[in-house]
PDB file of N, CA and C in Angstrom:
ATOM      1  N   UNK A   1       2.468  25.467  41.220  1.00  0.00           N
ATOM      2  CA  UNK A   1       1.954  24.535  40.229  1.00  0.00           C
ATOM      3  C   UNK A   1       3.085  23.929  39.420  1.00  0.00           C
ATOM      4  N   UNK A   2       2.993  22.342  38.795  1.00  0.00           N
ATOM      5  CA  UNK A   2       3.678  22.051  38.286  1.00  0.00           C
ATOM      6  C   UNK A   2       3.934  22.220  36.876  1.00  0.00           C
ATOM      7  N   UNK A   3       4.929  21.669  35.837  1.00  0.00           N
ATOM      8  CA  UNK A   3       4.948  21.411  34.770  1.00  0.00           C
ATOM      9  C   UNK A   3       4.407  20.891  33.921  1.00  0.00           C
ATOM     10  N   UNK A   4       3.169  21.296  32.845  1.00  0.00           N
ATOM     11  CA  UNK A   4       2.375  20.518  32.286  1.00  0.00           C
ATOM     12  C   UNK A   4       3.098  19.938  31.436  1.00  0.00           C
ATOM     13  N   UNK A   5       3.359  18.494  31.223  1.00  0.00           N
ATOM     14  CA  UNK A   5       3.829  17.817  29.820  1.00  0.00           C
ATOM     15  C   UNK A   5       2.935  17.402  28.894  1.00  0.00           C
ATOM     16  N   UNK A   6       3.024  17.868  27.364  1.00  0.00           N
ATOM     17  CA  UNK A   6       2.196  17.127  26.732  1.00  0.00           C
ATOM     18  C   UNK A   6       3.083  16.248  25.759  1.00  0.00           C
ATOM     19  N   UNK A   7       2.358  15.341  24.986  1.00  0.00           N
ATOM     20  CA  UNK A   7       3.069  14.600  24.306  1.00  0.00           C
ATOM     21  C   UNK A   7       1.958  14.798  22.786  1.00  0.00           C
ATOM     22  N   UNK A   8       3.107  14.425  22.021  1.00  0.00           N
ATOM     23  CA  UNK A   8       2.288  14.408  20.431  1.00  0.00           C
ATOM     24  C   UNK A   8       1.072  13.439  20.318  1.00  0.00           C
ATOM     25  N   UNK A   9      -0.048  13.491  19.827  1.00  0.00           N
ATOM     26  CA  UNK A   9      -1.104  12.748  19.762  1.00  0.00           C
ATOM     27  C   UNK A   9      -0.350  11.464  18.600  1.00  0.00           C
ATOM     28  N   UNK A  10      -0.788  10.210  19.363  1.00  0.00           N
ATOM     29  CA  UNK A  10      -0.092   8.931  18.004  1.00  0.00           C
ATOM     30  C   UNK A  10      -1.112   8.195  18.221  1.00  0.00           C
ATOM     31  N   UNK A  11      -2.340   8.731  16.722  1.00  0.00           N
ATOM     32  CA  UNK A  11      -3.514   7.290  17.438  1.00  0.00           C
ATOM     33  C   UNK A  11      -3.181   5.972  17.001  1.00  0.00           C
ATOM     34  N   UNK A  12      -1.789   5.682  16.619  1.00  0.00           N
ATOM     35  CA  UNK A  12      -1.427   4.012  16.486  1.00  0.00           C
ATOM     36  C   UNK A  12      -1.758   3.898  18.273  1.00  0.00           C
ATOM     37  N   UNK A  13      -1.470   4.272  19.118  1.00  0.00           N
ATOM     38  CA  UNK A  13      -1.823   4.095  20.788  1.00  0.00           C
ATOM     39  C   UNK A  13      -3.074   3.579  21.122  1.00  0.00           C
ATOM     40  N   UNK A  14      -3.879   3.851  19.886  1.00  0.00           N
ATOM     41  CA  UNK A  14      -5.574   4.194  20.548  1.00  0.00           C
ATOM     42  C   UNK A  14      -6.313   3.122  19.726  1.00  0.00           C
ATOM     43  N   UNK A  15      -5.661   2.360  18.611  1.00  0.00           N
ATOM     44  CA  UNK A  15      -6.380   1.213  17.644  1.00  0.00           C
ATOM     45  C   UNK A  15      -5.833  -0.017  18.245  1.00  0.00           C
ATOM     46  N   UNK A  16      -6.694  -0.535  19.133  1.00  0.00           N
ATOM     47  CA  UNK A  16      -6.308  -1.595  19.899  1.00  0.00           C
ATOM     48  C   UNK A  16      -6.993  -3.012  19.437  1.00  0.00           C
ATOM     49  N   UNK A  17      -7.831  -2.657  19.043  1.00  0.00           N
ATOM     50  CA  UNK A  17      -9.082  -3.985  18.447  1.00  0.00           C
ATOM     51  C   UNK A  17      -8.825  -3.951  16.681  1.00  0.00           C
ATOM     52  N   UNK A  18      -9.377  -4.956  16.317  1.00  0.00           N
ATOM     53  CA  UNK A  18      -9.126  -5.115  14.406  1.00  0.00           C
ATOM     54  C   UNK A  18     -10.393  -4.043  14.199  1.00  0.00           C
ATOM     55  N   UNK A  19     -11.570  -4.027  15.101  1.00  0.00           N
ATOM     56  CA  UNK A  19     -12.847  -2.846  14.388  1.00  0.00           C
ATOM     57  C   UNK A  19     -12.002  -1.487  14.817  1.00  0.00           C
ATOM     58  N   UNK A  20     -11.371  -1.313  16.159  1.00  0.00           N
ATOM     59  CA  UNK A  20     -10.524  -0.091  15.601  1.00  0.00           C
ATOM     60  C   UNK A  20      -9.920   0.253  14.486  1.00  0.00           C
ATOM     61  N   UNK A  21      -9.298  -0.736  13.913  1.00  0.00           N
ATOM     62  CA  UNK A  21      -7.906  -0.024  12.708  1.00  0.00           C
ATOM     63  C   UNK A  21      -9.341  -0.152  11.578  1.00  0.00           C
ATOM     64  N   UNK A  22     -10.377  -0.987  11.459  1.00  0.00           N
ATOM     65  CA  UNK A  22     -10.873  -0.837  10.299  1.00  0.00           C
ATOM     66  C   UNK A  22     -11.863   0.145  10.288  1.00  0.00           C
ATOM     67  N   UNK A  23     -12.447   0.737  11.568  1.00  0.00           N
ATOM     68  CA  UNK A  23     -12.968   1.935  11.445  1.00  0.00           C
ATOM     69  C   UNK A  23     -12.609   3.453  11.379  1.00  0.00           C
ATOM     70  N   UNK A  24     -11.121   3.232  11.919  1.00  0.00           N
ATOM     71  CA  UNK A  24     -10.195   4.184  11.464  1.00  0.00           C
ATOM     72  C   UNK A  24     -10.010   4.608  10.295  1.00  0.00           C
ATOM     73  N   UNK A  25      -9.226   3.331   9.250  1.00  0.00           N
ATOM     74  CA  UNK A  25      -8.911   3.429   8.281  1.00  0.00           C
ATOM     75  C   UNK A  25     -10.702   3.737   6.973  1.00  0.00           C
ATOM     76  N   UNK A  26     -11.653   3.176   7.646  1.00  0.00           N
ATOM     77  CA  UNK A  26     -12.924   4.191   6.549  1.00  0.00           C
ATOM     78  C   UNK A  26     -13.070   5.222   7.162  1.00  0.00           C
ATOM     79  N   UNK A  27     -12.585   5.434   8.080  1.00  0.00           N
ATOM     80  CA  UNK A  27     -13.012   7.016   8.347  1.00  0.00           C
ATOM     81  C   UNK A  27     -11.718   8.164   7.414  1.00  0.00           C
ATOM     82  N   UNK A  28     -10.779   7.425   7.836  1.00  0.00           N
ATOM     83  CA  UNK A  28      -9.392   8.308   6.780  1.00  0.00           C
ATOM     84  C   UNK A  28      -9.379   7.813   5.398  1.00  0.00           C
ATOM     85  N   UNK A  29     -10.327   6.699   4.965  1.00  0.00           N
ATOM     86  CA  UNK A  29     -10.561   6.790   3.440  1.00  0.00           C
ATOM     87  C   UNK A  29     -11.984   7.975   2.967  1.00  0.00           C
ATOM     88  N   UNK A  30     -12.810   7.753   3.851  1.00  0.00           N
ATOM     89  CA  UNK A  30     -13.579   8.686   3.729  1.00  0.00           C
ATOM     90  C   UNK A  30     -13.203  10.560   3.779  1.00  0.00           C
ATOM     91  N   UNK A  31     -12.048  10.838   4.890  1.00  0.00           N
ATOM     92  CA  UNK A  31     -11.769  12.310   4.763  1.00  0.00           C
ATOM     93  C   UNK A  31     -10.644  12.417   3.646  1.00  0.00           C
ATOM     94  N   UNK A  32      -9.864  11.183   3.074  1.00  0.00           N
ATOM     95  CA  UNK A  32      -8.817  11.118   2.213  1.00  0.00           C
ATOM     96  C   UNK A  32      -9.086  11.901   0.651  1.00  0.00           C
ATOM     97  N   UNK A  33     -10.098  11.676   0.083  1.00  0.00           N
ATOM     98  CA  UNK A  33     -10.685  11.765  -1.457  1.00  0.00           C
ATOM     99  C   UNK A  33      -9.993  10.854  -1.997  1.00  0.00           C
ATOM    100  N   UNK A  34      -9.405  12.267  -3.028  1.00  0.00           N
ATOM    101  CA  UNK A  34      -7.816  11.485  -4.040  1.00  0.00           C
ATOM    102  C   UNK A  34      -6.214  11.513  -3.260  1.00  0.00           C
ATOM    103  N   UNK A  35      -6.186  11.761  -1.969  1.00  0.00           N
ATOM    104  CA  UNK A  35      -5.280  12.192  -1.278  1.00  0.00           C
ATOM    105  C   UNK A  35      -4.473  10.442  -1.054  1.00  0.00           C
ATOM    106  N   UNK A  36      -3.879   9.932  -1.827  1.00  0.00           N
ATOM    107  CA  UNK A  36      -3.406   8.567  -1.637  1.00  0.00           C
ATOM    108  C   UNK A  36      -2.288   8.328  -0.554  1.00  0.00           C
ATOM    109  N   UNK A  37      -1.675   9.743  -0.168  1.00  0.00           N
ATOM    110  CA  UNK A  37      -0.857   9.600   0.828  1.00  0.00           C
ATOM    111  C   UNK A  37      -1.255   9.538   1.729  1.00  0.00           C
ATOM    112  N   UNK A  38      -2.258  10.249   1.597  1.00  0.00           N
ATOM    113  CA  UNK A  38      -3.330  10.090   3.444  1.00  0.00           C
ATOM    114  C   UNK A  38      -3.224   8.908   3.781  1.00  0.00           C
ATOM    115  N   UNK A  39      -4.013   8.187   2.419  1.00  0.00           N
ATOM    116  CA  UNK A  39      -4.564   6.676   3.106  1.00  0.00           C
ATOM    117  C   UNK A  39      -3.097   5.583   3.279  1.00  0.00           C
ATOM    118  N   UNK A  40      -1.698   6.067   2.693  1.00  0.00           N
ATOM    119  CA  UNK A  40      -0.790   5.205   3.052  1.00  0.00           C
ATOM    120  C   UNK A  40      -0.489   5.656   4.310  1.00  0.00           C
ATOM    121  N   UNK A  41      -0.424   6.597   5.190  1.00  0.00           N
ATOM    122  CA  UNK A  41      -0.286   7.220   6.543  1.00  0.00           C
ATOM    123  C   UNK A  41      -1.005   6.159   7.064  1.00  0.00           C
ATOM    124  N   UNK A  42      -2.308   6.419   6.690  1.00  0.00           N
ATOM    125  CA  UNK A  42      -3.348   5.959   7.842  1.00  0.00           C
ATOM    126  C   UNK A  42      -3.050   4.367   7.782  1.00  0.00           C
ATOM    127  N   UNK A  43      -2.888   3.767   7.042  1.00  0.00           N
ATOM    128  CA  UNK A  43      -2.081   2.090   6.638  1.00  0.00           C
ATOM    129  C   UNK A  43      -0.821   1.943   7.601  1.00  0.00           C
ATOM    130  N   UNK A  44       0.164   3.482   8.218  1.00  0.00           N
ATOM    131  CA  UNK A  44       0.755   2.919   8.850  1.00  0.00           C
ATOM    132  C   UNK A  44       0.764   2.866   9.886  1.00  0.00           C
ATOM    133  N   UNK A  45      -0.185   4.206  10.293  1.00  0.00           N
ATOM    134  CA  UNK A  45      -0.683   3.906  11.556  1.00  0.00           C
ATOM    135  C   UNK A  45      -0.845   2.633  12.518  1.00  0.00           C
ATOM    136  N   UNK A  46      -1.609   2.141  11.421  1.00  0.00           N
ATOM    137  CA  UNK A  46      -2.911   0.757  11.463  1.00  0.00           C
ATOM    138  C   UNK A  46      -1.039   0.189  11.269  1.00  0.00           C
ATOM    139  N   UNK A  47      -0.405  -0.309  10.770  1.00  0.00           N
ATOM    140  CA  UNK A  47       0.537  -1.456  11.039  1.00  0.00           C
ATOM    141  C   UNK A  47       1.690  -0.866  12.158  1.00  0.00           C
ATOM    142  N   UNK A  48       1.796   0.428  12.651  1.00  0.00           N
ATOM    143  CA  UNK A  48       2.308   0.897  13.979  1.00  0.00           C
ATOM    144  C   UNK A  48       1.729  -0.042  14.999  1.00  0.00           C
ATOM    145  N   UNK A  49       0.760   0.144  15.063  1.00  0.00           N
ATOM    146  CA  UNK A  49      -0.208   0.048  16.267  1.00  0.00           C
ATOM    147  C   UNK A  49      -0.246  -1.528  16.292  1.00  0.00           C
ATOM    148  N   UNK A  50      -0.004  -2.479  14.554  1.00  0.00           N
ATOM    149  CA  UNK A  50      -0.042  -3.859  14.872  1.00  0.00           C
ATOM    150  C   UNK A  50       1.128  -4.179  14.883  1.00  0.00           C
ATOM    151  N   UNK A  51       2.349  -3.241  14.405  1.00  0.00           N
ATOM    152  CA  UNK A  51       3.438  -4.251  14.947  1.00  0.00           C
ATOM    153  C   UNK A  51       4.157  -4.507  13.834  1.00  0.00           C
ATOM    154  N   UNK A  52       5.731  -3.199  13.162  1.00  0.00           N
ATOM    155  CA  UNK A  52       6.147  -3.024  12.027  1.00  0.00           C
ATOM    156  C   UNK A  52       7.341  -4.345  11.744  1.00  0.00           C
ATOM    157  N   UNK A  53       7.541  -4.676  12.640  1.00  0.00           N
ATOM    158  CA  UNK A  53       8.268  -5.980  12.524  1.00  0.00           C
ATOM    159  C   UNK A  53       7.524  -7.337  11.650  1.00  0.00           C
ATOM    160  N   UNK A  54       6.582  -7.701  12.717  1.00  0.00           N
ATOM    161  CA  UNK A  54       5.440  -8.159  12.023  1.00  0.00           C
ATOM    162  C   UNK A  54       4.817  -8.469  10.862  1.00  0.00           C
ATOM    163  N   UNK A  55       4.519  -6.968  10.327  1.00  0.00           N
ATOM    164  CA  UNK A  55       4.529  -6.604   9.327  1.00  0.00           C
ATOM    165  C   UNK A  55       5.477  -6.931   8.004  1.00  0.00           C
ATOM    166  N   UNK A  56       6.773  -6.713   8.499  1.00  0.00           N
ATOM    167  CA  UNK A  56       7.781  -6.932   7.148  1.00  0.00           C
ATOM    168  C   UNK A  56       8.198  -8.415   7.270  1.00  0.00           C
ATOM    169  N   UNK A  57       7.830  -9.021   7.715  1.00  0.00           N
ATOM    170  CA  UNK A  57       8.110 -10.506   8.085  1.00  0.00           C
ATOM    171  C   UNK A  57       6.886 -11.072   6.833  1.00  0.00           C
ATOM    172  N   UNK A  58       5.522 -10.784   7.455  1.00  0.00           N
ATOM    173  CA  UNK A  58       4.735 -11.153   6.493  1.00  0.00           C
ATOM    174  C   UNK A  58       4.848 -10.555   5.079  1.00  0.00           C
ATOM    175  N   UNK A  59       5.050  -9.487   4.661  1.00  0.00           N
ATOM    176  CA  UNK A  59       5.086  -8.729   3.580  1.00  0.00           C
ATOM    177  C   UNK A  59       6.243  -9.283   2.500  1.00  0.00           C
ATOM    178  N   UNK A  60       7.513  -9.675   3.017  1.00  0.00           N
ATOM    179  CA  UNK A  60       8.471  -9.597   3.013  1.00  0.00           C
ATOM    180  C   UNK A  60       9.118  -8.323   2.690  1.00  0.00           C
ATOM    181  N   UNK A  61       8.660  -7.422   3.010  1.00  0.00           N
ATOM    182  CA  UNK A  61       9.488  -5.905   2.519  1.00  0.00           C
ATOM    183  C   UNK A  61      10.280  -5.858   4.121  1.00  0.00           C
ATOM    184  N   UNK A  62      11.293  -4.635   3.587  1.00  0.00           N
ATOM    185  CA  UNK A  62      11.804  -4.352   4.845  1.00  0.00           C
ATOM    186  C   UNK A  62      11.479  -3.330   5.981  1.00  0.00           C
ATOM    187  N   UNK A  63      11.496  -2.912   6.924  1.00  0.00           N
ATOM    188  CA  UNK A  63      10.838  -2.279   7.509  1.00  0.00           C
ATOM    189  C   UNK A  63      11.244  -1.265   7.635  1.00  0.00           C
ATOM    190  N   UNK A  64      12.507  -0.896   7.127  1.00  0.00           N
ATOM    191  CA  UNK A  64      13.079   1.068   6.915  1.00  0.00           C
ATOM    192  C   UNK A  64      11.938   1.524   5.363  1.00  0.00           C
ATOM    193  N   UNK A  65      11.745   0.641   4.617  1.00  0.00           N
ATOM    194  CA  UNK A  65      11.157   0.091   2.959  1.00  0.00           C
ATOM    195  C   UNK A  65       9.464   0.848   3.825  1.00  0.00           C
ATOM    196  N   UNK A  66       9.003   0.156   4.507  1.00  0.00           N
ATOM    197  CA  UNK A  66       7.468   0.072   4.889  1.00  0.00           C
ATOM    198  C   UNK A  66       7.220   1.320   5.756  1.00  0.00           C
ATOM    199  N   UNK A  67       8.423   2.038   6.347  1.00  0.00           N
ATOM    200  CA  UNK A  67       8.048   3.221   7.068  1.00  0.00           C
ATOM    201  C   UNK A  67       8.059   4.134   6.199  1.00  0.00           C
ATOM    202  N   UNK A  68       9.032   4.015   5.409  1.00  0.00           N
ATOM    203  CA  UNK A  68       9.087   5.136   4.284  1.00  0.00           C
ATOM    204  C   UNK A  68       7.693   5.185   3.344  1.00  0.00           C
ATOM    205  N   UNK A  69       7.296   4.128   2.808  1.00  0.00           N
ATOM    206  CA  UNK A  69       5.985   3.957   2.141  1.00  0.00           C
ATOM    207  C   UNK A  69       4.693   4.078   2.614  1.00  0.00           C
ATOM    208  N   UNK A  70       4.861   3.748   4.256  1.00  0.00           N
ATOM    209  CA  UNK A  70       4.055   4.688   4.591  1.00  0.00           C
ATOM    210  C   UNK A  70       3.596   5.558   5.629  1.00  0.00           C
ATOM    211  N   UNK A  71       4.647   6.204   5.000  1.00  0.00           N
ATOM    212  CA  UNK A  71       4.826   7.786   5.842  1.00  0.00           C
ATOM    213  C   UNK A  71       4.133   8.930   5.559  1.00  0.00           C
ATOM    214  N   UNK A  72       3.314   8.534   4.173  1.00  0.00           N
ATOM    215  CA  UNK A  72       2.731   9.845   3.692  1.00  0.00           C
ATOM    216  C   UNK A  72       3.968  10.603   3.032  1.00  0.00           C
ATOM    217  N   UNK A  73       4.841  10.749   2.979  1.00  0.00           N
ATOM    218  CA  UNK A  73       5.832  11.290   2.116  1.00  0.00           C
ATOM    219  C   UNK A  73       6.348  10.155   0.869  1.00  0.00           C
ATOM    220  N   UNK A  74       6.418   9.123   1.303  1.00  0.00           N
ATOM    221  CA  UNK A  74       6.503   8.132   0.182  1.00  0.00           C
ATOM    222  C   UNK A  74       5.503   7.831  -0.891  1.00  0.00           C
ATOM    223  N   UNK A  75       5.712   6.999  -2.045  1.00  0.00           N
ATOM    224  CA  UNK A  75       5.040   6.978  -3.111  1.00  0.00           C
ATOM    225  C   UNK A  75       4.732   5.329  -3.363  1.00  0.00           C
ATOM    226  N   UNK A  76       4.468   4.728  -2.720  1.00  0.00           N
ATOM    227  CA  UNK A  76       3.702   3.062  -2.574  1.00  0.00           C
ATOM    228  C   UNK A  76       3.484   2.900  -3.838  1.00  0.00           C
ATOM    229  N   UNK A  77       3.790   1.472  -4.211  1.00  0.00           N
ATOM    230  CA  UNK A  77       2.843   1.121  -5.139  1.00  0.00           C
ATOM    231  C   UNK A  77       1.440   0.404  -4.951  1.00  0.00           C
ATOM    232  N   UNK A  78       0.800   0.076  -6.086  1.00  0.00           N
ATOM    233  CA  UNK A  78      -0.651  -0.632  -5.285  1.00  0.00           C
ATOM    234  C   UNK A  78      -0.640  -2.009  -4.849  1.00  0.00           C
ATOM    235  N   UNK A  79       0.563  -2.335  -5.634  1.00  0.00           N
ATOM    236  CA  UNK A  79       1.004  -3.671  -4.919  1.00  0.00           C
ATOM    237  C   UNK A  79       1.130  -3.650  -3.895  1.00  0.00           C
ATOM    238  N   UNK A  80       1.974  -3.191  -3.131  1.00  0.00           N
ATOM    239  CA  UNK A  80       2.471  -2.520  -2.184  1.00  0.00           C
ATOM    240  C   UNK A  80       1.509  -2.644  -0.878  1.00  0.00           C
ATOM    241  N   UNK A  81       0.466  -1.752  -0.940  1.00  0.00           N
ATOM    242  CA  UNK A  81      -0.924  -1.385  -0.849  1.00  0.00           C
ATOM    243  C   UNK A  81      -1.333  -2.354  -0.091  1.00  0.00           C
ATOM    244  N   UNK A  82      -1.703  -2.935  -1.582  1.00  0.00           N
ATOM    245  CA  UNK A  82      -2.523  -4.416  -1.034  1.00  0.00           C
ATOM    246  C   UNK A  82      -1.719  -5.506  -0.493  1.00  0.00           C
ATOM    247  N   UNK A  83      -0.637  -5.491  -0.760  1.00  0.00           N
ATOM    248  CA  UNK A  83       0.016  -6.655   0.553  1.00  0.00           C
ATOM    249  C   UNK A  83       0.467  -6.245   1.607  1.00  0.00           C
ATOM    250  N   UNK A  84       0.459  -4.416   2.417  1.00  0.00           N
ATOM    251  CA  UNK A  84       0.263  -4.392   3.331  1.00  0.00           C
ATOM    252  C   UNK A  84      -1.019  -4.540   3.774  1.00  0.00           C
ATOM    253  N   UNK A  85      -1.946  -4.531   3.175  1.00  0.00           N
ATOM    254  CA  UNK A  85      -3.564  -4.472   3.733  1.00  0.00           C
ATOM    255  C   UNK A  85      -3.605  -5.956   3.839  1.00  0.00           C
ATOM    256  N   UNK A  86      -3.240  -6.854   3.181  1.00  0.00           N
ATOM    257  CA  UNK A  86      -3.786  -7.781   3.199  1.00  0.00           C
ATOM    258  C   UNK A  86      -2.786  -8.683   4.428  1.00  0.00           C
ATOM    259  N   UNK A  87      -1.482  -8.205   4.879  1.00  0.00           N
ATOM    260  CA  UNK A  87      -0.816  -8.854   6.428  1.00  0.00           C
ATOM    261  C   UNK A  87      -1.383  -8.053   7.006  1.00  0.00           C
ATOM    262  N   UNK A  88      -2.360  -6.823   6.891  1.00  0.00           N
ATOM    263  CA  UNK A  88      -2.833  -6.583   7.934  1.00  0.00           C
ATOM    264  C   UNK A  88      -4.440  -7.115   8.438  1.00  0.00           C
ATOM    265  N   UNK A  89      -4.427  -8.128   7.750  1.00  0.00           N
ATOM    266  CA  UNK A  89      -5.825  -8.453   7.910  1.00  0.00           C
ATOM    267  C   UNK A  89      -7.207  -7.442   7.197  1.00  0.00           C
ATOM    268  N   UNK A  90      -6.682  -7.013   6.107  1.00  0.00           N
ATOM    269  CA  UNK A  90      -8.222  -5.876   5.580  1.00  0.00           C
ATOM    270  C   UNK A  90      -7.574  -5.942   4.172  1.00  0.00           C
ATOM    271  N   UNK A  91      -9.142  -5.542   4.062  1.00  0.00           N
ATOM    272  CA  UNK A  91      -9.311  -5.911   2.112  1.00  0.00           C
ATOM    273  C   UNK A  91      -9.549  -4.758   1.728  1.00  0.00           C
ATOM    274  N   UNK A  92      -9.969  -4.419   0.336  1.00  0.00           N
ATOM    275  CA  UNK A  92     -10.601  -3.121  -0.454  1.00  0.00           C
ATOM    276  C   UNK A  92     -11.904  -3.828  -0.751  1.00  0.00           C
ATOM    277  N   UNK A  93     -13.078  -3.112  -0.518  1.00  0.00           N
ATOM    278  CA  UNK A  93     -14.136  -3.228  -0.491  1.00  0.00           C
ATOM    279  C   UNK A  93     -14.565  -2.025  -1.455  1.00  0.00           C
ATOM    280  N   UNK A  94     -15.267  -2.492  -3.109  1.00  0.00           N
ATOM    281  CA  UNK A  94     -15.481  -1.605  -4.280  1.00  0.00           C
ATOM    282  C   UNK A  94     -17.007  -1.168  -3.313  1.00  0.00           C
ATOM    283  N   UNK A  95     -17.192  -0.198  -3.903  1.00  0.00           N
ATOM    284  CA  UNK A  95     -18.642   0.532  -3.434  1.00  0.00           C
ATOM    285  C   UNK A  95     -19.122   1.378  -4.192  1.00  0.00           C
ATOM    286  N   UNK A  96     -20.405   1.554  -4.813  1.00  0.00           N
ATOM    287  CA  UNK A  96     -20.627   2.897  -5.703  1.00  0.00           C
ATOM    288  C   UNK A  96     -20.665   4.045  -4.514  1.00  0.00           C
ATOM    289  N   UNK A  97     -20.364   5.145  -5.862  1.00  0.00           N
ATOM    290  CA  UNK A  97     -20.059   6.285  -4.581  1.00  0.00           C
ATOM    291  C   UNK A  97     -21.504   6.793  -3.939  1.00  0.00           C
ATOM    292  N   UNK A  98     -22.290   6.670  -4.405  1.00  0.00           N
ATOM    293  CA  UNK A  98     -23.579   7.518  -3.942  1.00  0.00           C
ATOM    294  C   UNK A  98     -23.994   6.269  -2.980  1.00  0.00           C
ATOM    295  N   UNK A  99     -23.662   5.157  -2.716  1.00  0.00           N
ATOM    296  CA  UNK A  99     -23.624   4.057  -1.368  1.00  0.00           C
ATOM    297  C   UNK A  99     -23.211   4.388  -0.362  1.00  0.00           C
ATOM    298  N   UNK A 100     -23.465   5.416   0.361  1.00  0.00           N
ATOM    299  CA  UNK A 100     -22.439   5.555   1.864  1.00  0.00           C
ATOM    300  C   UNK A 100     -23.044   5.136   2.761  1.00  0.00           C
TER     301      UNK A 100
END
């Protein structure tokens, strides 16, 4: 028998459509709470998967700047935030909480 290889799971691989990254990203706002790093992870996922070049072109940030911010170890601002959400094509949508 041969050598099984596995490789690290990267679901930037697997969000191929815009309802992918936006059903992704409510599903990791939904398991996130107050966890704000989560949801900058899951933001970079979602701009992995669209394309970090891309990204800092529209943003104008730089793209060592945008991995770091969101890496989940970095500390974004909400500016930040919202003008990666918003080159990535997605908004913040307010909701009462007992609305799910």
């Amino acid at each position: 028998m041969g050598t099984l290889k596995l490789r690290q799971w990267d679901s930037a691989e697997h969000l191929k459509t815009e309802e992918d990254m936006v059903l992704y990203l409510q599903a990791c706002m939904e398991e996130a709470g107050d966890d704000a790093a989560f949801i900058a992870k899951a933001l970079g996922t979602i701009a992995r998967a669209k394309g970090m070049s891309q990204l800092a072109k529209e943003t104008g940030l730089g793209r060592e700047s945008l991995y770091k911010a969101l890496s989940g170890e970095g500390n974004p601002s909400f500016g930040t935030i919202l003008k990666v959400m918003r080159a990535l094509g997605l908004k913040l949508q307010p909701q009462a909480v007992g609305q799910a």
